[in-house]
PDB file of N, CA and C in Angstrom:
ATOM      1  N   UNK A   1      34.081   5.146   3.860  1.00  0.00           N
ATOM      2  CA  UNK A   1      33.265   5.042   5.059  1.00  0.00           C
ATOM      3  C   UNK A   1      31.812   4.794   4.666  1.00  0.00           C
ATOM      4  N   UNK A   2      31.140   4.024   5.353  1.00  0.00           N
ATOM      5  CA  UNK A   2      29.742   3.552   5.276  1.00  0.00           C
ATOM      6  C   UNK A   2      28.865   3.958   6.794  1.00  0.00           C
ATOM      7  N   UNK A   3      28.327   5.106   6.440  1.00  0.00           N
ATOM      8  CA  UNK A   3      27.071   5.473   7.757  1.00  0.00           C
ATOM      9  C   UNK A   3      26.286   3.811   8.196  1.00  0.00           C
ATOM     10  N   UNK A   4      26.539   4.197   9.261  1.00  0.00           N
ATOM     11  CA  UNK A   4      25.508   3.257  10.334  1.00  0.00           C
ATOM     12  C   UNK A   4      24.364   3.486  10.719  1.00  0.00           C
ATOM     13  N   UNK A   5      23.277   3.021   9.768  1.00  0.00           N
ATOM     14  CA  UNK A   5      21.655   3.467  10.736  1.00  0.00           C
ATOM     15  C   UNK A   5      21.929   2.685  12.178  1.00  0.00           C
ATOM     16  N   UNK A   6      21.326   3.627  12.792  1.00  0.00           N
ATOM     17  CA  UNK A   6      21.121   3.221  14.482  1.00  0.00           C
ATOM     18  C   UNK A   6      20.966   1.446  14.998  1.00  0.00           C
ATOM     19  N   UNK A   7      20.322   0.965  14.048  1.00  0.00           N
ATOM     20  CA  UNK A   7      19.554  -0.796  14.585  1.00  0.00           C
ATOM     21  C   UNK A   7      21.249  -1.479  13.789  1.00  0.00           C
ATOM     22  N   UNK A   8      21.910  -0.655  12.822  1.00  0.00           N
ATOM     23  CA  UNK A   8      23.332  -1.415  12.560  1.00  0.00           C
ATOM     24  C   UNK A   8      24.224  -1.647  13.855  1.00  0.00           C
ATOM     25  N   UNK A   9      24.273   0.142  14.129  1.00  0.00           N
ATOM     26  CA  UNK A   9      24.913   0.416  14.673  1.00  0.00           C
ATOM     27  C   UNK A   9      24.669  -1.004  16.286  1.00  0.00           C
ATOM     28  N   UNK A  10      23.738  -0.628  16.766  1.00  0.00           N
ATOM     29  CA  UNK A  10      23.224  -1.643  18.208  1.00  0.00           C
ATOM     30  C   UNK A  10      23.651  -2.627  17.876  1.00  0.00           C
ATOM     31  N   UNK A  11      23.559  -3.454  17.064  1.00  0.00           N
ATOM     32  CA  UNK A  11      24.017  -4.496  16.501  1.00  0.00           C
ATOM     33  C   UNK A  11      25.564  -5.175  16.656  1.00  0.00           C
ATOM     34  N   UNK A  12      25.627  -3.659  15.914  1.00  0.00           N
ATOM     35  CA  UNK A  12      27.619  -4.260  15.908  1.00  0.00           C
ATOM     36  C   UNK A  12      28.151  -3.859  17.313  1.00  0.00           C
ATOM     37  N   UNK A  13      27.630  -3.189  18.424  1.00  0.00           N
ATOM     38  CA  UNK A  13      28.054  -2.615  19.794  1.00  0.00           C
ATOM     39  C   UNK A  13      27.141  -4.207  20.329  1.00  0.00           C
ATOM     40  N   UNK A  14      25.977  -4.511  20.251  1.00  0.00           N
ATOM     41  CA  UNK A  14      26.166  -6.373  20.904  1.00  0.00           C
ATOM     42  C   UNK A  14      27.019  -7.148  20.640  1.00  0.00           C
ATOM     43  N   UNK A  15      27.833  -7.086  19.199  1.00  0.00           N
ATOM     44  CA  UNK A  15      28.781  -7.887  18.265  1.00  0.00           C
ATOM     45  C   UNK A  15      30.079  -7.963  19.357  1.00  0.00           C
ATOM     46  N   UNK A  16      30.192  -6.531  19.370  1.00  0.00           N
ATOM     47  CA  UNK A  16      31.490  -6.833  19.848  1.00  0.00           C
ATOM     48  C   UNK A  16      31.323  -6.699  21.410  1.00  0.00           C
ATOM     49  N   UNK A  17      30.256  -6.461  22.044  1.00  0.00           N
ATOM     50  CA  UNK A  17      30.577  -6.898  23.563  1.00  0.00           C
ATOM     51  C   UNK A  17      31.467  -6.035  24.264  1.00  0.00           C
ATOM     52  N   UNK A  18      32.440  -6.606  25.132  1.00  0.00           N
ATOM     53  CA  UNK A  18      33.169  -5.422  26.190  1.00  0.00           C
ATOM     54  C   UNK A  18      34.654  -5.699  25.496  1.00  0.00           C
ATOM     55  N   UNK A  19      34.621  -6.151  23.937  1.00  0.00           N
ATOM     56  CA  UNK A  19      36.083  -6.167  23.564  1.00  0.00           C
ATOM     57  C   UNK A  19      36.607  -5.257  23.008  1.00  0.00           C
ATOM     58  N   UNK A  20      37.895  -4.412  23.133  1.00  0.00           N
ATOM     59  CA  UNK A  20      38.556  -3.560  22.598  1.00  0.00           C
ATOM     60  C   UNK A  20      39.259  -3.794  21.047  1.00  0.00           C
ATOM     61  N   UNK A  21      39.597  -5.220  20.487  1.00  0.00           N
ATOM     62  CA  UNK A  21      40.237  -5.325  19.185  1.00  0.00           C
ATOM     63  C   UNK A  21      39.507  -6.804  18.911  1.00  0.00           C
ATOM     64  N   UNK A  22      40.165  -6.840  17.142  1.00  0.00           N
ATOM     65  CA  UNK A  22      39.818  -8.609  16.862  1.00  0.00           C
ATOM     66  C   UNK A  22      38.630  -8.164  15.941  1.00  0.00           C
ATOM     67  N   UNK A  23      38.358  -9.013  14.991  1.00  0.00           N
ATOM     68  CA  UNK A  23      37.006  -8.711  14.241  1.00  0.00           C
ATOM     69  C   UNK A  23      35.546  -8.454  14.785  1.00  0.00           C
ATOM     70  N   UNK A  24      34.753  -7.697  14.471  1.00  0.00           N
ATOM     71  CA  UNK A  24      33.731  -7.888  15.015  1.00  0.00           C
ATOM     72  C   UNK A  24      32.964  -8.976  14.512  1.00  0.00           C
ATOM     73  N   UNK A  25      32.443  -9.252  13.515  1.00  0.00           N
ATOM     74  CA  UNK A  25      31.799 -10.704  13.319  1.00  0.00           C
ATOM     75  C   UNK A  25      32.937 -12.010  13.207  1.00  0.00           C
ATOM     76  N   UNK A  26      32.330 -13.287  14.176  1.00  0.00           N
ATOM     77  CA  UNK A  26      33.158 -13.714  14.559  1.00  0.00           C
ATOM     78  C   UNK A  26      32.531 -15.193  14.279  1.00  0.00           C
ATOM     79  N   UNK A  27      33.517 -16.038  13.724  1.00  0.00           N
ATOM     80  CA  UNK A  27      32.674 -17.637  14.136  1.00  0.00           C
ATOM     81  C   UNK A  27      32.275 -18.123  15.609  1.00  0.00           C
ATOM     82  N   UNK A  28      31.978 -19.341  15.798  1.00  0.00           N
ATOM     83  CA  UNK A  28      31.848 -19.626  17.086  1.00  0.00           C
ATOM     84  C   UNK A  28      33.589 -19.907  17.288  1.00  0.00           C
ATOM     85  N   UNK A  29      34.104 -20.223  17.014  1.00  0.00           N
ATOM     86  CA  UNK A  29      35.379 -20.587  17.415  1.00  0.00           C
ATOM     87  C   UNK A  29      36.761 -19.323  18.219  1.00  0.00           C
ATOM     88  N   UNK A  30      35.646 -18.388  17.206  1.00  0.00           N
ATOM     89  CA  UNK A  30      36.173 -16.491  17.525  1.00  0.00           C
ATOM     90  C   UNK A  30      37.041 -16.093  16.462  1.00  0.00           C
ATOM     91  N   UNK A  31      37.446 -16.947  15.538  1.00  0.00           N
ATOM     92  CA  UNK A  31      38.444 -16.764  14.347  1.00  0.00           C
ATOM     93  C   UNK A  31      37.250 -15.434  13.570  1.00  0.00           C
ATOM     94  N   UNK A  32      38.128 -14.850  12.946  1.00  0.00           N
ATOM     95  CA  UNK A  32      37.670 -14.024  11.834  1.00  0.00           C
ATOM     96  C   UNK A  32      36.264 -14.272  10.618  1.00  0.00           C
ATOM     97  N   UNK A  33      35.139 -13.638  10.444  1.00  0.00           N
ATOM     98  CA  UNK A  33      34.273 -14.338   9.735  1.00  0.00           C
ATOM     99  C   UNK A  33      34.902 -14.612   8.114  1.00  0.00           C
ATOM    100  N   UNK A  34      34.884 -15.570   7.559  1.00  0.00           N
ATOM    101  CA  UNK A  34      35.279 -15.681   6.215  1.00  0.00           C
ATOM    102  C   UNK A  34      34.022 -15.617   5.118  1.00  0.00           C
ATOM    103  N   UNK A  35      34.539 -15.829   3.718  1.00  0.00           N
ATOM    104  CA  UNK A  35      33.283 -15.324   2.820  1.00  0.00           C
ATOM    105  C   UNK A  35      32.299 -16.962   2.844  1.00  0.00           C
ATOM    106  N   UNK A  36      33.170 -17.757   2.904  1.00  0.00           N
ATOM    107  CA  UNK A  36      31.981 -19.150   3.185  1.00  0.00           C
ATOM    108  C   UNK A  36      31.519 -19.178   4.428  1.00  0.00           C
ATOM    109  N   UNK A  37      31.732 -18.964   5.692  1.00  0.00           N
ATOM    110  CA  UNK A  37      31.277 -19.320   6.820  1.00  0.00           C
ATOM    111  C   UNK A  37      29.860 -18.227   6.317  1.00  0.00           C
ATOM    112  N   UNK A  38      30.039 -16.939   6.414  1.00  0.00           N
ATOM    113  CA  UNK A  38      28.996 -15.948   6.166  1.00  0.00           C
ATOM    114  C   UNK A  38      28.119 -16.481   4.897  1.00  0.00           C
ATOM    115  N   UNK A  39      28.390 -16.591   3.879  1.00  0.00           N
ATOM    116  CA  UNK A  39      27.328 -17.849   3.076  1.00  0.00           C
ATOM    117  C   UNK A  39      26.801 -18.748   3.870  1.00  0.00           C
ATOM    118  N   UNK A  40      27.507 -19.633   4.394  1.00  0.00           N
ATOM    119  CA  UNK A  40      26.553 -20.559   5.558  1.00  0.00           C
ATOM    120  C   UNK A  40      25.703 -19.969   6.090  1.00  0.00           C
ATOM    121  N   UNK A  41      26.198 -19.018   6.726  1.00  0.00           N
ATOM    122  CA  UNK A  41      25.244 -17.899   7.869  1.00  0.00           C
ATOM    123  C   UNK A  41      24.188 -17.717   7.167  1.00  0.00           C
ATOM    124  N   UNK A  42      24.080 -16.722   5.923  1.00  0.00           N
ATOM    125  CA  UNK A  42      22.822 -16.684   5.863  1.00  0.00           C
ATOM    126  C   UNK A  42      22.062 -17.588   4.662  1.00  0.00           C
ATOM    127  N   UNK A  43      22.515 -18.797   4.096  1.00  0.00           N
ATOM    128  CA  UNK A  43      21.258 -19.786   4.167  1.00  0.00           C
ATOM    129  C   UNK A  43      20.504 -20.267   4.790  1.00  0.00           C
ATOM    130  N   UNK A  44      21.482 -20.478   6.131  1.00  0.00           N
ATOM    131  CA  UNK A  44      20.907 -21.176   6.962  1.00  0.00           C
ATOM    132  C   UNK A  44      20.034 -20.096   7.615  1.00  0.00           C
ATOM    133  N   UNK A  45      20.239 -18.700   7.671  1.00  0.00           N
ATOM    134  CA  UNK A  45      18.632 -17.939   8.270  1.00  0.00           C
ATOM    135  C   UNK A  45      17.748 -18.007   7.503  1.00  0.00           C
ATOM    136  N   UNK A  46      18.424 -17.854   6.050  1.00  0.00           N
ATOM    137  CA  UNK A  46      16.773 -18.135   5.033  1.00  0.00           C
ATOM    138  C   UNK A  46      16.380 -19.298   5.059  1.00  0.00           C
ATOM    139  N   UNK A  47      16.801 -20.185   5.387  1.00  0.00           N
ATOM    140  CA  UNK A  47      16.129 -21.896   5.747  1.00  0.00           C
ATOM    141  C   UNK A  47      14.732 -21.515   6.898  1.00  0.00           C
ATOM    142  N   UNK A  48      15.754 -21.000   7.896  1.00  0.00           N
ATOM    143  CA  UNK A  48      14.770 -20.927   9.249  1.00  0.00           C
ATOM    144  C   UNK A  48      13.535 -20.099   9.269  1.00  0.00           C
ATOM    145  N   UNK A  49      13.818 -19.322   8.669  1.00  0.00           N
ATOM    146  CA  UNK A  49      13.111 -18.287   7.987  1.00  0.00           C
ATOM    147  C   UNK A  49      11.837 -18.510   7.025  1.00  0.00           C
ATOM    148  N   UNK A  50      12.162 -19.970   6.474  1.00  0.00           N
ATOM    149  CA  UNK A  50      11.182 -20.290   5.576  1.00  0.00           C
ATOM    150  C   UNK A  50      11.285 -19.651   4.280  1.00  0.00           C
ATOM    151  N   UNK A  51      12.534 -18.852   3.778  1.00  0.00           N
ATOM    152  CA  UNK A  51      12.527 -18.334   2.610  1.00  0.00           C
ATOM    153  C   UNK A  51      13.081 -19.533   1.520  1.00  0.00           C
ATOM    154  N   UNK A  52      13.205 -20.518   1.625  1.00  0.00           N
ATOM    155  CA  UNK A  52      13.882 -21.229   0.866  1.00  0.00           C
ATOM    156  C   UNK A  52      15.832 -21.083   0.871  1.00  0.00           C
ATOM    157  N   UNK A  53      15.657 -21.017  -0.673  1.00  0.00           N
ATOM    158  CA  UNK A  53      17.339 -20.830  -1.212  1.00  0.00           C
ATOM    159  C   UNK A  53      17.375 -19.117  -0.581  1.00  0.00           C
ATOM    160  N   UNK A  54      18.490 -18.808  -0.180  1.00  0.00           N
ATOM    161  CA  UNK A  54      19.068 -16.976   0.188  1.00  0.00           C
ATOM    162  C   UNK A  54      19.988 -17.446   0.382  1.00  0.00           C
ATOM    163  N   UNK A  55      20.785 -16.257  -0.772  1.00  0.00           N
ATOM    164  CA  UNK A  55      22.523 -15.969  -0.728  1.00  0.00           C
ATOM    165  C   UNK A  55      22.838 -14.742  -0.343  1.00  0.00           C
ATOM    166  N   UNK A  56      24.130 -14.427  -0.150  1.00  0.00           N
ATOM    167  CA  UNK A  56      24.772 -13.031  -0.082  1.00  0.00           C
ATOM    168  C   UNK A  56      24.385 -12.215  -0.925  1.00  0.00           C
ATOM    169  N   UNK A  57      24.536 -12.840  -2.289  1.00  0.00           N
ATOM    170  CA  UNK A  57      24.141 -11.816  -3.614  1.00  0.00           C
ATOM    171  C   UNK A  57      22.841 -11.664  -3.266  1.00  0.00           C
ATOM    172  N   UNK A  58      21.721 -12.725  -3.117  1.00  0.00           N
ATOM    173  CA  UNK A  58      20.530 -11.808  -2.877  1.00  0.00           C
ATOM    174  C   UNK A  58      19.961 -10.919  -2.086  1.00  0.00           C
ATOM    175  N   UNK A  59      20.925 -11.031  -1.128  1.00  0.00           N
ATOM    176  CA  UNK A  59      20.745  -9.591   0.024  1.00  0.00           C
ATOM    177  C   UNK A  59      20.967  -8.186  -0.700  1.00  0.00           C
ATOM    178  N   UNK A  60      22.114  -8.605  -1.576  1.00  0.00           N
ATOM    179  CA  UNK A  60      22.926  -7.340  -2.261  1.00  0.00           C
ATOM    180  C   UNK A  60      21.767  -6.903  -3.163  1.00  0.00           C
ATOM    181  N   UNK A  61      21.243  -7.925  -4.221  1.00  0.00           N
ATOM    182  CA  UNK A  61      20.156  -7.302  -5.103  1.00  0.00           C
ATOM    183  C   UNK A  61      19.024  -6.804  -4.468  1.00  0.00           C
ATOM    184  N   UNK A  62      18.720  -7.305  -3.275  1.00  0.00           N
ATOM    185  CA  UNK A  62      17.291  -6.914  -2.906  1.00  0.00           C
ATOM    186  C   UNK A  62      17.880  -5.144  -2.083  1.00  0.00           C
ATOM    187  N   UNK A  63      19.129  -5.099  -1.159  1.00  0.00           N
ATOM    188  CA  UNK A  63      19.129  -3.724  -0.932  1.00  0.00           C
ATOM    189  C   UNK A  63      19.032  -2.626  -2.317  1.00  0.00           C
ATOM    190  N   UNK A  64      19.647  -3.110  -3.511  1.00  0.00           N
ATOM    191  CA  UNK A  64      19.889  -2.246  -4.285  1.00  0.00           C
ATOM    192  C   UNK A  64      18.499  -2.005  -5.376  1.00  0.00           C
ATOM    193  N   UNK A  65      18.010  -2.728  -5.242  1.00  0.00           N
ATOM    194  CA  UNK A  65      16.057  -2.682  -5.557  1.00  0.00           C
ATOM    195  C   UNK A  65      15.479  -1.741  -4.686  1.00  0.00           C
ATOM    196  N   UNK A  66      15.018  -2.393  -3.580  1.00  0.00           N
ATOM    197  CA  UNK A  66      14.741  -1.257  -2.444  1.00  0.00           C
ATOM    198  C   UNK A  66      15.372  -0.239  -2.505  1.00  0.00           C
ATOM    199  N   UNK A  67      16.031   0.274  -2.433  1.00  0.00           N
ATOM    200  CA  UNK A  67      17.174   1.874  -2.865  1.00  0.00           C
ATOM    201  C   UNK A  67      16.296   2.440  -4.083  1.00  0.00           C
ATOM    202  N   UNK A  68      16.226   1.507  -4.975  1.00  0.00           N
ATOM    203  CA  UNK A  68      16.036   2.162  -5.923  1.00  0.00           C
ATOM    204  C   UNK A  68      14.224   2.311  -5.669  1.00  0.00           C
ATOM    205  N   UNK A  69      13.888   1.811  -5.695  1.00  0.00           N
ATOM    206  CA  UNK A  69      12.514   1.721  -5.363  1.00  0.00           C
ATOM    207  C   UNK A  69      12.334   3.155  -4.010  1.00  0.00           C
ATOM    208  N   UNK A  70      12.950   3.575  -3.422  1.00  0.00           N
ATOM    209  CA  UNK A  70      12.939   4.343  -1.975  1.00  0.00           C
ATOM    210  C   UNK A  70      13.102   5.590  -2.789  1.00  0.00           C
ATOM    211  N   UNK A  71      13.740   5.650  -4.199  1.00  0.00           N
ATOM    212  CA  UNK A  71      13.674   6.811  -4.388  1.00  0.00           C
ATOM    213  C   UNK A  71      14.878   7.642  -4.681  1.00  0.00           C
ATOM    214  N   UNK A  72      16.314   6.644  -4.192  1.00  0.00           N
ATOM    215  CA  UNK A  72      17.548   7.075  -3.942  1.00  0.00           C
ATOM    216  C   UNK A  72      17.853   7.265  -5.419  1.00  0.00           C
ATOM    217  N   UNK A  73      18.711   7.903  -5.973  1.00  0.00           N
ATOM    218  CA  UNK A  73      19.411   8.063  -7.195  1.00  0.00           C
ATOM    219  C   UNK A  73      20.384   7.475  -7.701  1.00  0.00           C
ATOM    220  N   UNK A  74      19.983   6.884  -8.576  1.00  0.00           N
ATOM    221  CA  UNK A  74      20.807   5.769  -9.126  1.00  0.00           C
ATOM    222  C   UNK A  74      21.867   6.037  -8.928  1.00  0.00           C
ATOM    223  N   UNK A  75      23.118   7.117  -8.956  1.00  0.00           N
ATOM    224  CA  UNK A  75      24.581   7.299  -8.563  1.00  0.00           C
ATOM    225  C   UNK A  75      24.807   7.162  -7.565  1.00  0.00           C
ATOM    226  N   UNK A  76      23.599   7.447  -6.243  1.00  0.00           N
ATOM    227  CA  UNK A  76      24.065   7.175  -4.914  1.00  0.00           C
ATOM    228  C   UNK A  76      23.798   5.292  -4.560  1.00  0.00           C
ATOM    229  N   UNK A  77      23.000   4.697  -5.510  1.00  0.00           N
ATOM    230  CA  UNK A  77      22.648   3.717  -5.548  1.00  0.00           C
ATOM    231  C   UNK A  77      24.080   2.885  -6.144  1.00  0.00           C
ATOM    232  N   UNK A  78      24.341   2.944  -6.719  1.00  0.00           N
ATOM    233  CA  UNK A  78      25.742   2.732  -7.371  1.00  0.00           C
ATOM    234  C   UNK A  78      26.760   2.332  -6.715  1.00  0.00           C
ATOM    235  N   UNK A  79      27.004   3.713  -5.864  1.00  0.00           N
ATOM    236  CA  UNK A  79      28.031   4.124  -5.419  1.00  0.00           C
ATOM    237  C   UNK A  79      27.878   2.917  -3.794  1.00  0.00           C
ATOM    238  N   UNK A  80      26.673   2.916  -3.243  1.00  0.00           N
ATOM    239  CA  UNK A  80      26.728   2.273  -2.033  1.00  0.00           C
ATOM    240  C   UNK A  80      27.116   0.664  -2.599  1.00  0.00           C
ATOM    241  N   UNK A  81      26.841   0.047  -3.805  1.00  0.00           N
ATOM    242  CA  UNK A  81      26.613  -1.163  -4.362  1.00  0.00           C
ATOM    243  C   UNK A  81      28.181  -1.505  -4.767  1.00  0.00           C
ATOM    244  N   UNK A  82      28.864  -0.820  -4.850  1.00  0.00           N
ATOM    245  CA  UNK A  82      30.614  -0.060  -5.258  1.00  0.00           C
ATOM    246  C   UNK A  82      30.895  -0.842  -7.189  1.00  0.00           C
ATOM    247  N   UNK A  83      29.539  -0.628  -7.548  1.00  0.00           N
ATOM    248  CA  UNK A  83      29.609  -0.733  -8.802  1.00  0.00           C
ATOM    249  C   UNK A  83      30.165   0.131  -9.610  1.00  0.00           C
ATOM    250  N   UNK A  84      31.507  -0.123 -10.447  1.00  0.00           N
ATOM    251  CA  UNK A  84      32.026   0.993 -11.575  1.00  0.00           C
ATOM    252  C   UNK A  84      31.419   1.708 -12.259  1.00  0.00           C
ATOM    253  N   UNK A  85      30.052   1.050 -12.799  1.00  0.00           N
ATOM    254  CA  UNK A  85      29.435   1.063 -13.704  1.00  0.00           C
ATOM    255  C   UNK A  85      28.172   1.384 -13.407  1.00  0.00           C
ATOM    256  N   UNK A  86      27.430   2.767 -13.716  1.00  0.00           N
ATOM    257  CA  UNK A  86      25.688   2.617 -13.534  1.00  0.00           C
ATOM    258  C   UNK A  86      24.983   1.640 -14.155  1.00  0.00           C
ATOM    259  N   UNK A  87      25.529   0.915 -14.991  1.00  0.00           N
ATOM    260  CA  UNK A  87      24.632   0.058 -15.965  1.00  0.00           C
ATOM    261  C   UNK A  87      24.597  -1.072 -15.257  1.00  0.00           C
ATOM    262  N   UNK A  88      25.756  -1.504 -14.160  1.00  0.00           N
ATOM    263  CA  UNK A  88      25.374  -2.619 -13.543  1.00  0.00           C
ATOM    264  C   UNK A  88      24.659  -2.733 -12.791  1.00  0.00           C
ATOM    265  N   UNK A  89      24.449  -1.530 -12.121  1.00  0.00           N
ATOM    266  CA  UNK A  89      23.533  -0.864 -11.181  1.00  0.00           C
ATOM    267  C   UNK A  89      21.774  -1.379 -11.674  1.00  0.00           C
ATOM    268  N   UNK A  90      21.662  -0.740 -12.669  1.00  0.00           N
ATOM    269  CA  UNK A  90      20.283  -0.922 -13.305  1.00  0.00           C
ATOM    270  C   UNK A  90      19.827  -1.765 -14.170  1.00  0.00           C
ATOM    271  N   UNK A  91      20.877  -2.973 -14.180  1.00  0.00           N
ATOM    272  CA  UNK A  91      20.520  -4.543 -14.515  1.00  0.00           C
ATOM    273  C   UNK A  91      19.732  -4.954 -13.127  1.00  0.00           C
ATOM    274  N   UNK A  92      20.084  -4.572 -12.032  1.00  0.00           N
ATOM    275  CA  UNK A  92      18.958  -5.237 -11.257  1.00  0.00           C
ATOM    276  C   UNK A  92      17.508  -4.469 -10.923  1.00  0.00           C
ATOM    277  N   UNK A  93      17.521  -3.163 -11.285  1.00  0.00           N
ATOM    278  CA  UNK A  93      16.042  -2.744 -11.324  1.00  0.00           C
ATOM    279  C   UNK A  93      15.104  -3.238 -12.547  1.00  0.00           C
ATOM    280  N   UNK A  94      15.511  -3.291 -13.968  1.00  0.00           N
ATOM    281  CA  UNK A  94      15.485  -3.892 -14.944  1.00  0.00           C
ATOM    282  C   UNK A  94      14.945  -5.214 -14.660  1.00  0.00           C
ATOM    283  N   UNK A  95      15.827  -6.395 -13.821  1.00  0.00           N
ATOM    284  CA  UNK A  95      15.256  -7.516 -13.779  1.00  0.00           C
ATOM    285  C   UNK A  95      13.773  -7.447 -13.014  1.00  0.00           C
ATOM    286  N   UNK A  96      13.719  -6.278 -12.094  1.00  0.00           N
ATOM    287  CA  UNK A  96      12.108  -6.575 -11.170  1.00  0.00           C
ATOM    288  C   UNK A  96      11.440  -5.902 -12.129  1.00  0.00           C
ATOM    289  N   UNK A  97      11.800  -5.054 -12.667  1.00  0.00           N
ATOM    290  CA  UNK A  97      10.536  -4.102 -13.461  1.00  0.00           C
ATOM    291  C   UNK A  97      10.198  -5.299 -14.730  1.00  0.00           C
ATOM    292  N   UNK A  98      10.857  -6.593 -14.884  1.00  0.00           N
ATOM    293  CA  UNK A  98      10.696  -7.009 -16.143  1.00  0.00           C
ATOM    294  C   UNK A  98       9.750  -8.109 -15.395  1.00  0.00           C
ATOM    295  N   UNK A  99       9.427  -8.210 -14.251  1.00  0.00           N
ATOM    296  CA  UNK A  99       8.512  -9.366 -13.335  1.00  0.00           C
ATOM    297  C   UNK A  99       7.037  -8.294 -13.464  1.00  0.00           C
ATOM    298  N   UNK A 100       7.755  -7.159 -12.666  1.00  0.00           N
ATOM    299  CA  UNK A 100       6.573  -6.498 -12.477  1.00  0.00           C
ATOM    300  C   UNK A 100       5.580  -6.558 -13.623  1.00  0.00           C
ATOM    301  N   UNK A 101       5.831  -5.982 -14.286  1.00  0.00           N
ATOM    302  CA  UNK A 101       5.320  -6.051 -15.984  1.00  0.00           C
ATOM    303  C   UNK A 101       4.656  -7.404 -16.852  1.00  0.00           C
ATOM    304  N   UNK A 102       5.164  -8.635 -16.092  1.00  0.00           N
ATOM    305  CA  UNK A 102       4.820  -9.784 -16.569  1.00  0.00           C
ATOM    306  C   UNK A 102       3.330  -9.740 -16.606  1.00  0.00           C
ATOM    307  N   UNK A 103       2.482 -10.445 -17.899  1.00  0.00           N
ATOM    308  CA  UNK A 103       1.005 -10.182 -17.966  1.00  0.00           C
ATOM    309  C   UNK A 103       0.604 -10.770 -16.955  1.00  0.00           C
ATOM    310  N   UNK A 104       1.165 -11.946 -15.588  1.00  0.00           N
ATOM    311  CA  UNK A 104       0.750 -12.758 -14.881  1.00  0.00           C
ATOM    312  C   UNK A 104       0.602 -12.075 -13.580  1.00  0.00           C
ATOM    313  N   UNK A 105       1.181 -10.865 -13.645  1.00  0.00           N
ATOM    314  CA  UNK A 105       1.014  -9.981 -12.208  1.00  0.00           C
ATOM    315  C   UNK A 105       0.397  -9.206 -12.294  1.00  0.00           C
ATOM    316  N   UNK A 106       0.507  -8.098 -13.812  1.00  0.00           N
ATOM    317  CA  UNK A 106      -0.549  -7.322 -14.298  1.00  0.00           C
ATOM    318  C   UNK A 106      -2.632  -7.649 -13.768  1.00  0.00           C
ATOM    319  N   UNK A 107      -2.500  -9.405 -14.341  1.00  0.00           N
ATOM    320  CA  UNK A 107      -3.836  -9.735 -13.999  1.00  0.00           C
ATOM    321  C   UNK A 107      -3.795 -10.110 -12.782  1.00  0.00           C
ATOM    322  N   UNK A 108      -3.489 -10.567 -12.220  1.00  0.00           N
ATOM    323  CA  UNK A 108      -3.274 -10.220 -10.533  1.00  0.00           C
ATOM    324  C   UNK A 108      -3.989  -9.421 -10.007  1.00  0.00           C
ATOM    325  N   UNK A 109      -2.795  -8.022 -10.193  1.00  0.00           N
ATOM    326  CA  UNK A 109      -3.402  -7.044  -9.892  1.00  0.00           C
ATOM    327  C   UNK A 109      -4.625  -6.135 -10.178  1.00  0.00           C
ATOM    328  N   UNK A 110      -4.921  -6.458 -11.742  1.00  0.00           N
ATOM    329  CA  UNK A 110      -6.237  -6.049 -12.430  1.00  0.00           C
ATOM    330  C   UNK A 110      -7.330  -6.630 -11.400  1.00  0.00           C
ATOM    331  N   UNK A 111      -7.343  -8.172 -11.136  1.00  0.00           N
ATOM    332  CA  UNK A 111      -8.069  -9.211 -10.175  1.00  0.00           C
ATOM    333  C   UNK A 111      -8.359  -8.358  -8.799  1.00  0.00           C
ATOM    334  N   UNK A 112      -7.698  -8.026  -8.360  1.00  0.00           N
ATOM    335  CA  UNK A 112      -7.281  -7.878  -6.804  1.00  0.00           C
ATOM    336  C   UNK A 112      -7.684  -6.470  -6.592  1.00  0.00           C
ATOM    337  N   UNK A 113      -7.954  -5.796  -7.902  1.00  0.00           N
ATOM    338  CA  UNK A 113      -8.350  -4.421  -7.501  1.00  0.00           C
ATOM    339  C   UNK A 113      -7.198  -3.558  -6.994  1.00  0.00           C
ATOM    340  N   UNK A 114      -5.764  -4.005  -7.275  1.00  0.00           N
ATOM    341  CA  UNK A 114      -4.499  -3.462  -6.822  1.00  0.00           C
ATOM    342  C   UNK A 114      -4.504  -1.838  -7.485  1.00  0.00           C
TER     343      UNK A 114
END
């Protein structure tokens, strides 16, 4: 089981409307969402969006950054990510802390008075 913050929750109660069964995310056609249609889905919001390229996986890395960044503990971080492994877990904090750290943000921030 996966808790629902409240703005999920509203979400999936607009999703499904006044229907009793059937998937809740749905194509336009009403068939079942599949793993490419939902790839479509959200490039095409990061298009509109102006973010450029956005995949599924980068939703996944950026919640599990933020988590970690929020403070959560890497096992509960893990565990929501349904990684076997903590180490896979902290290949993606690893990759931002290895940006963060870059001398090109460092002076940035030295610059900026950060």
């Amino acid at each position: 089981m996966i808790p629902l913050v409240p703005r999920t929750a509203w979400t999936i109660d607009l999703a499904v409307g006044e229907r009793s069964s059937g998937p809740i995310p749905r194509r336009s056609d009403g068939q079942r969402l599949d793993r490419r249609t939902a790839h479509r889905w959200v490039r095409s919001i990061g298009r509109q969006a102006g973010l450029g390229h956005v995949d599924p996986h980068m939703l996944r890395a950026a919640f599990i950054m933020v988590a970690l960044d929020a403070g959560v503990p890497l096992r509960d971080v893990q565990l929501a990510a349904r990684h076997a492994d903590p180490r896979t877990t902290t290949v993606y904090d690893h990759r931002r802390q290895g940006l963060d750290r870059h001398a090109a943000c460092v002076v940035v921030a030295f610059v900026s008075g950060e």
